[in-house]
N, C-alpha and C. Protein backbone atom coordinates (compact mmCIF):
# COMPACT_ATOMS: atom_id res chain seq x y z
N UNK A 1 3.68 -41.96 0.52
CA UNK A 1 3.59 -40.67 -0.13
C UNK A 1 2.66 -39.76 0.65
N UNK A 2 2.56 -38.49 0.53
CA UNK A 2 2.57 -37.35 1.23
C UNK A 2 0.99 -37.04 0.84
N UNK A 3 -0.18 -36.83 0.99
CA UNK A 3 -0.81 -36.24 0.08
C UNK A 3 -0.70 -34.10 0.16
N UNK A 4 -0.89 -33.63 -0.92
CA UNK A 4 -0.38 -32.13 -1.07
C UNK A 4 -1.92 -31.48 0.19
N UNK A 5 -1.72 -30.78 0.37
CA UNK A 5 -2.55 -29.96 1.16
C UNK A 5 -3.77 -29.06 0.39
N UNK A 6 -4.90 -28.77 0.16
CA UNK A 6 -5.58 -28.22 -0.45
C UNK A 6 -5.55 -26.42 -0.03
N UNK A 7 -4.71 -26.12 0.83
CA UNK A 7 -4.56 -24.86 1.40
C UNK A 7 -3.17 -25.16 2.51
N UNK A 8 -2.23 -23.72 2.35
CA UNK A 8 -1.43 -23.85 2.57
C UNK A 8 -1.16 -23.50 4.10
N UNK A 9 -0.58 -23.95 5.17
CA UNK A 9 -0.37 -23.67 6.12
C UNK A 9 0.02 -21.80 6.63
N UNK A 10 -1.17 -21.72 7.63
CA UNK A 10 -0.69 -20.28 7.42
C UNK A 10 -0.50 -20.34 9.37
N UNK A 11 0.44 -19.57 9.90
CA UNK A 11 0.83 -19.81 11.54
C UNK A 11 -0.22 -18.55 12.18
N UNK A 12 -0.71 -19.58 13.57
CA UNK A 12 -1.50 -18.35 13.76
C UNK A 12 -0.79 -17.34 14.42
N UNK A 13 0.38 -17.24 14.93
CA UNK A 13 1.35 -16.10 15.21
C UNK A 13 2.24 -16.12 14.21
N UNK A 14 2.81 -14.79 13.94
CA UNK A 14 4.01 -14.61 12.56
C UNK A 14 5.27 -15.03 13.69
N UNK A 15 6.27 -15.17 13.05
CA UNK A 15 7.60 -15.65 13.80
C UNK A 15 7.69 -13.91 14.26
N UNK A 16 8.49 -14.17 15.51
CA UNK A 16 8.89 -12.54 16.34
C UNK A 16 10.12 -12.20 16.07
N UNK A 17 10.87 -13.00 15.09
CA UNK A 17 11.87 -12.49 14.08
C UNK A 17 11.29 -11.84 13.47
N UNK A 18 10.69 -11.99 12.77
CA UNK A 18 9.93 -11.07 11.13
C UNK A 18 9.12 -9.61 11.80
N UNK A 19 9.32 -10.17 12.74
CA UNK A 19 8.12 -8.78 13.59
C UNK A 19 8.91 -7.48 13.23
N UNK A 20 8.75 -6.55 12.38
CA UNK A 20 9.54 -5.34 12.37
C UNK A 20 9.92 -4.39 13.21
N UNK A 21 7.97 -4.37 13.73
CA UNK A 21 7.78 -3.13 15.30
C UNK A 21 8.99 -3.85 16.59
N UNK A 22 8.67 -4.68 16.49
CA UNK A 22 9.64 -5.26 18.34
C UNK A 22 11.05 -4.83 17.03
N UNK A 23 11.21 -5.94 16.19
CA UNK A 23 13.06 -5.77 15.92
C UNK A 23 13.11 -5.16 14.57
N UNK A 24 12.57 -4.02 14.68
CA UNK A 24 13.58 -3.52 13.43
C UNK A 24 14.55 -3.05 12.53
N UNK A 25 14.66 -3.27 11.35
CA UNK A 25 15.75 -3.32 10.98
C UNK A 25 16.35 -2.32 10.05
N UNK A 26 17.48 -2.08 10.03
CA UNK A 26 18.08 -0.71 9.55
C UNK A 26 18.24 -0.73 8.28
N UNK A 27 17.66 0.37 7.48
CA UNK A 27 17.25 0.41 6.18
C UNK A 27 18.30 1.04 5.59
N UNK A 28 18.64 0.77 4.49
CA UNK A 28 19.80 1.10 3.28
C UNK A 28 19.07 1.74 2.04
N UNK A 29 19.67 2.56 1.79
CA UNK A 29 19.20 2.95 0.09
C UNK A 29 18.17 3.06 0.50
N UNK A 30 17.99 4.83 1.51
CA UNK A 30 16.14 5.39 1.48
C UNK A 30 15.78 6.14 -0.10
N UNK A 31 17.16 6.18 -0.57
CA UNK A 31 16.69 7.30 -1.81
C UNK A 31 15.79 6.82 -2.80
N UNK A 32 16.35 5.27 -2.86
CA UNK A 32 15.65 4.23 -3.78
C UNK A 32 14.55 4.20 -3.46
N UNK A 33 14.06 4.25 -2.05
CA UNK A 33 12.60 3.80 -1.80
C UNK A 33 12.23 5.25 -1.89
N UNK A 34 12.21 6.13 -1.33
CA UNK A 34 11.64 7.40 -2.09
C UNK A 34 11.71 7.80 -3.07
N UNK A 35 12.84 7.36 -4.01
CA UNK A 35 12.15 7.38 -5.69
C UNK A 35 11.36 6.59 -6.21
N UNK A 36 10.94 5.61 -5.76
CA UNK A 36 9.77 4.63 -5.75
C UNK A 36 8.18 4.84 -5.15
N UNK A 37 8.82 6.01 -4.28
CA UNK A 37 7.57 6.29 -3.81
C UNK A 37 6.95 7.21 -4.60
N UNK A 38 8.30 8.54 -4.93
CA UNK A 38 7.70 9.17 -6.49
C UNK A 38 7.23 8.49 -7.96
N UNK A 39 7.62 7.79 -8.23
CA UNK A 39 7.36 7.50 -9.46
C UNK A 39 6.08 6.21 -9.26
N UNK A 40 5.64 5.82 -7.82
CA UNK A 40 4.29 4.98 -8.04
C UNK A 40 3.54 6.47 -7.80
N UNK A 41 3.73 7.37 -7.25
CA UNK A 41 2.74 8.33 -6.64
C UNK A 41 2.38 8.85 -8.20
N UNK A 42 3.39 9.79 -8.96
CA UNK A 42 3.29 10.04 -10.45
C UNK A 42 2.47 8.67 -11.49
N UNK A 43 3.14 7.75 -11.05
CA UNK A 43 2.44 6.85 -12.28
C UNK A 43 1.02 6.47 -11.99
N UNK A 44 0.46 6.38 -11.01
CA UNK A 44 -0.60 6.28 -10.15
C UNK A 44 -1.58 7.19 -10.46
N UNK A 45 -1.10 8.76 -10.47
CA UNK A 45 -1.81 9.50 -10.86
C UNK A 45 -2.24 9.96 -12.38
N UNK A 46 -1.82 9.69 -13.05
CA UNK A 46 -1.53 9.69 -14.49
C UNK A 46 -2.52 8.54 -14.75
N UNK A 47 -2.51 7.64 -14.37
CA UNK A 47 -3.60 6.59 -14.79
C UNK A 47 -4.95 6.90 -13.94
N UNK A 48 -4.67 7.54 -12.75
CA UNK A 48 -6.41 7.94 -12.22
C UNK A 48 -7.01 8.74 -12.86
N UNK A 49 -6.24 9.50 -13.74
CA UNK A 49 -6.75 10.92 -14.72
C UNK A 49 -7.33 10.46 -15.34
N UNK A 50 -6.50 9.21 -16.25
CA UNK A 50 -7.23 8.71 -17.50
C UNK A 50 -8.04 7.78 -17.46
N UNK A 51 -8.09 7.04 -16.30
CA UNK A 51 -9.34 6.19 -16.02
C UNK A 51 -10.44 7.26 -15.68
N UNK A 52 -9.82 8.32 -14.97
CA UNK A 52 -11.30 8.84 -14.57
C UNK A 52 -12.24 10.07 -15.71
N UNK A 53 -11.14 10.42 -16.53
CA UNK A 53 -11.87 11.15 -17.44
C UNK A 53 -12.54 10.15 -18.71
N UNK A 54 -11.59 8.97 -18.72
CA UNK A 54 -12.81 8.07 -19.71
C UNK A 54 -14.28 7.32 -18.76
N UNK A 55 -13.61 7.38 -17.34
CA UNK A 55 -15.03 7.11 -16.85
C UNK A 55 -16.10 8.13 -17.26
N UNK A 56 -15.84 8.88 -16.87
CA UNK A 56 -17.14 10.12 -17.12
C UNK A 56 -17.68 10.21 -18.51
N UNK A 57 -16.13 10.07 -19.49
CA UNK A 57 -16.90 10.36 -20.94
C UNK A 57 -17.94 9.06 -21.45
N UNK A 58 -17.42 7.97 -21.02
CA UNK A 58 -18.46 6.38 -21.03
C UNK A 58 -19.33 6.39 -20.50
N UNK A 59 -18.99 7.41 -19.14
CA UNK A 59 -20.80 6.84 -18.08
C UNK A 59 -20.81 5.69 -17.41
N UNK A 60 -19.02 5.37 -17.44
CA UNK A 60 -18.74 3.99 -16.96
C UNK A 60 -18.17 4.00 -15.45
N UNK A 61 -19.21 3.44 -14.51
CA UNK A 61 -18.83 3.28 -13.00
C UNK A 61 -18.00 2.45 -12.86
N UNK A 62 -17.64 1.47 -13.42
CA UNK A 62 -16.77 0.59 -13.14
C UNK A 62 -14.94 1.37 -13.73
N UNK A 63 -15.09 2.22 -14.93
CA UNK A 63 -13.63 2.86 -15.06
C UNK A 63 -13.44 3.98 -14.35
N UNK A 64 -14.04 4.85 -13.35
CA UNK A 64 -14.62 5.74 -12.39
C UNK A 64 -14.30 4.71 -11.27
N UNK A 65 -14.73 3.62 -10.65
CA UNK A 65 -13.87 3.22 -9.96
C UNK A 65 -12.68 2.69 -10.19
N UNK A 66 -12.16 2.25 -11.33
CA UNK A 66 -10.82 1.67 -11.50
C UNK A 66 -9.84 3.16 -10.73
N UNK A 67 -10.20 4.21 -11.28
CA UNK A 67 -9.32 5.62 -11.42
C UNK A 67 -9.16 5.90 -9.88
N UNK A 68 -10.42 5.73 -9.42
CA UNK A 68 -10.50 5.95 -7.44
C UNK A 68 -9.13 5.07 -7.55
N UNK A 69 -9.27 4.09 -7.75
CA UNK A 69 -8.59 2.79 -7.05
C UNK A 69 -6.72 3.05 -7.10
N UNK A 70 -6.34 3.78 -8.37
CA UNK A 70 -5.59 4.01 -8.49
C UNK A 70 -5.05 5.50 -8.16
N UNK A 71 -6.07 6.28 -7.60
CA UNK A 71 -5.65 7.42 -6.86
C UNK A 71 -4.97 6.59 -5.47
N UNK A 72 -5.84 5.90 -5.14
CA UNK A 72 -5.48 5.54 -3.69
C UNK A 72 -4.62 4.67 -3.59
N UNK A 73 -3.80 3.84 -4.72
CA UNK A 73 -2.63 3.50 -4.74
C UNK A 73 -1.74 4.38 -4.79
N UNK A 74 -2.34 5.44 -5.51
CA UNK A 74 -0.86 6.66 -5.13
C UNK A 74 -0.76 7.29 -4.04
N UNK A 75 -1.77 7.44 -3.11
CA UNK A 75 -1.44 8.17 -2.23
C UNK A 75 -0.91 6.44 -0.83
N UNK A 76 -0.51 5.39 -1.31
CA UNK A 76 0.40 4.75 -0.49
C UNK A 76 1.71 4.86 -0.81
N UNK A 77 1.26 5.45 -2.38
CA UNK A 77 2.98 5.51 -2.53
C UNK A 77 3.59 6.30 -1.90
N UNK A 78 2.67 7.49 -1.51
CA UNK A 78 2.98 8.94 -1.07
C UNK A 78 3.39 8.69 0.39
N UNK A 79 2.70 7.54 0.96
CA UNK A 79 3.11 6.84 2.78
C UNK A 79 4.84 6.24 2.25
N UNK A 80 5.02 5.73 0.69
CA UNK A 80 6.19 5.17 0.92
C UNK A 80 7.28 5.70 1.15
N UNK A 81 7.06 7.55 0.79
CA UNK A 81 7.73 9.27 0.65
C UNK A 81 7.93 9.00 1.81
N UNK A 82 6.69 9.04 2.47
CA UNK A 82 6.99 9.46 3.56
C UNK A 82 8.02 8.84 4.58
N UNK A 83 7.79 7.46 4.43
CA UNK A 83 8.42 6.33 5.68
C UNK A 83 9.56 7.06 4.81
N UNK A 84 9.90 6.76 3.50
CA UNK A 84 11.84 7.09 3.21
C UNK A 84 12.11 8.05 4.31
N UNK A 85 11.33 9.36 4.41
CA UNK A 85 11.80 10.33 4.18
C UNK A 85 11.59 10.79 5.95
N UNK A 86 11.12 10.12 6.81
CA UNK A 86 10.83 9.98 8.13
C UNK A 86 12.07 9.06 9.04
N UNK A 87 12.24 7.74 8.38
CA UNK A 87 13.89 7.04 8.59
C UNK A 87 14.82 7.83 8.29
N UNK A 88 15.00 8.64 7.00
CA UNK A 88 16.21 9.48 7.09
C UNK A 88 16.49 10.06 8.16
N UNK A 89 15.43 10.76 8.51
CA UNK A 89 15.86 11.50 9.71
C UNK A 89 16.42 11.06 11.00
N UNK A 90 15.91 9.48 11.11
CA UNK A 90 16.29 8.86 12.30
C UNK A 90 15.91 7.80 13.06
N UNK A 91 14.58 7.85 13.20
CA UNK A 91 13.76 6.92 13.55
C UNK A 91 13.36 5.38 12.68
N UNK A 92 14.16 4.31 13.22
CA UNK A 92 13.78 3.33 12.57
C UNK A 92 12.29 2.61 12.69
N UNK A 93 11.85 3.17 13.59
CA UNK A 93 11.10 2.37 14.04
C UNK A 93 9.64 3.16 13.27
N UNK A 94 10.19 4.08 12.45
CA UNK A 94 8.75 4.91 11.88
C UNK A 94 8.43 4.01 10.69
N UNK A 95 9.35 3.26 10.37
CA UNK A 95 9.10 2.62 8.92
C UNK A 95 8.51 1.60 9.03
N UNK A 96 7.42 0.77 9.95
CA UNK A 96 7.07 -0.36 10.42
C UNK A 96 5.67 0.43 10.81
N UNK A 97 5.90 1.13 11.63
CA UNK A 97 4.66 2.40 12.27
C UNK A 97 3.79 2.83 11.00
N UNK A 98 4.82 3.32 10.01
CA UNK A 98 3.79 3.83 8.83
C UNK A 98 3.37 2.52 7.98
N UNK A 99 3.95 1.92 7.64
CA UNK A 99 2.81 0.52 7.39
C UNK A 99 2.08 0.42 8.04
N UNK A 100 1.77 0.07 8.99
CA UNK A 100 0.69 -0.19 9.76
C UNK A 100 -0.31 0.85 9.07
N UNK A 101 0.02 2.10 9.30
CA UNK A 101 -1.13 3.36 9.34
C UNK A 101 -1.60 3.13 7.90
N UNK A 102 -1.05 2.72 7.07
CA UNK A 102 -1.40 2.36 5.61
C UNK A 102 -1.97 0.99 5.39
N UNK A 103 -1.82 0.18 6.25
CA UNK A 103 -2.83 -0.91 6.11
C UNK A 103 -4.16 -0.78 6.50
N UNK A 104 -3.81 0.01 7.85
CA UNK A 104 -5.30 0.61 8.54
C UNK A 104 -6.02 1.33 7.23
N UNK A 105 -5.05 2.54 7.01
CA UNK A 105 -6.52 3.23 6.20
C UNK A 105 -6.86 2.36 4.93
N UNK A 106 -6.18 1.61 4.23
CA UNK A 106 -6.76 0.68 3.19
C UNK A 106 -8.04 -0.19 3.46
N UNK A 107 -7.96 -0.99 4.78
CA UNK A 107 -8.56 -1.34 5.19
C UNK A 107 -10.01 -1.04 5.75
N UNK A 108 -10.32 0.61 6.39
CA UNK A 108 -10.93 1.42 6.65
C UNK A 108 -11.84 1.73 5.55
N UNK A 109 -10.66 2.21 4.56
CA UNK A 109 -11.30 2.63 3.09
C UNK A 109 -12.28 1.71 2.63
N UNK A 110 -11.69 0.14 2.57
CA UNK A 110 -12.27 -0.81 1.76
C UNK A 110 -13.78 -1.29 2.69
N UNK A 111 -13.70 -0.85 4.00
CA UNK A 111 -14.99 -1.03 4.96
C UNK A 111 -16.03 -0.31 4.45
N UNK A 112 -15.67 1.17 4.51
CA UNK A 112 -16.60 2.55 4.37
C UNK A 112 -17.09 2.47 2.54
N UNK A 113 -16.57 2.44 2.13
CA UNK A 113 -16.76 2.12 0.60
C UNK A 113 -17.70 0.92 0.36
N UNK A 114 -18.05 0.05 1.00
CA UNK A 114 -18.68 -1.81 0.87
C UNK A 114 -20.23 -1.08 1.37
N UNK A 115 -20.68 -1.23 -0.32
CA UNK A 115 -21.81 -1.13 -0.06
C UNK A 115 -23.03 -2.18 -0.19
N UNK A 116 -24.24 -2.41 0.40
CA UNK A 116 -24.91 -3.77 0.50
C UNK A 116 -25.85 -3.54 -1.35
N UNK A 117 -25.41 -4.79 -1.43
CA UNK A 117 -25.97 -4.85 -2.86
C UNK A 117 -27.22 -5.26 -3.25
């Protein structure tokens, strides 16, 4: 018998199939993903309002950051507008490109924001 692994195998290169930037692949139904990108961007914002105006009325930093948190999920949704709406035009290879730029600034964000406690 096998024993199970306490952590799961992760490769230290991704397969260069899955790689999007070298081979990517031609996207169907942009409308879907740009109505997805509207309605996380809308729903996103609608909850940063209300997290952030009960932050203030509580005095609560922690629902003041929930509301940040969910602004800045909407504005990936707003990268998801965009990639739809950047492939329409032509370029497959923008929809792999703008992930990236949206991992970066998440990433960036979550650096500049880390403060020593």
């Amino acid at each position: 018998m096998q024993r199970a692994q306490a952590c799961p195998r992760v490769p230290a290169f991704p397969d260069r199939g899955r790689l999007a930037i070298i081979h990517p692949q031609h996207l169907t139904h942009l409308w879907v993903l740009a109505a997805a990108g509207v309605v996380g961007f809308g729903g996103n914002e609608i909850a940063a309002q209300v997290r952030l105006h009960a932050g203030q009325r509580l005095a609560s930093a922690a629902m003041t950051a929930d509301g940040n948190h969910a602004r800045i999920d909407g504005f990936v949704s707003l990268g998801v507008l965009s990639s739809a709406l950047v492939v329409a035009l032509g370029p497959q290879i923008a929809d792999p490109i703008i992930g990236l730029a949206i991992t970066l600034v998440i990433r960036l964000t979550g650096l500049l924001r880390k403060k020593p406690w």
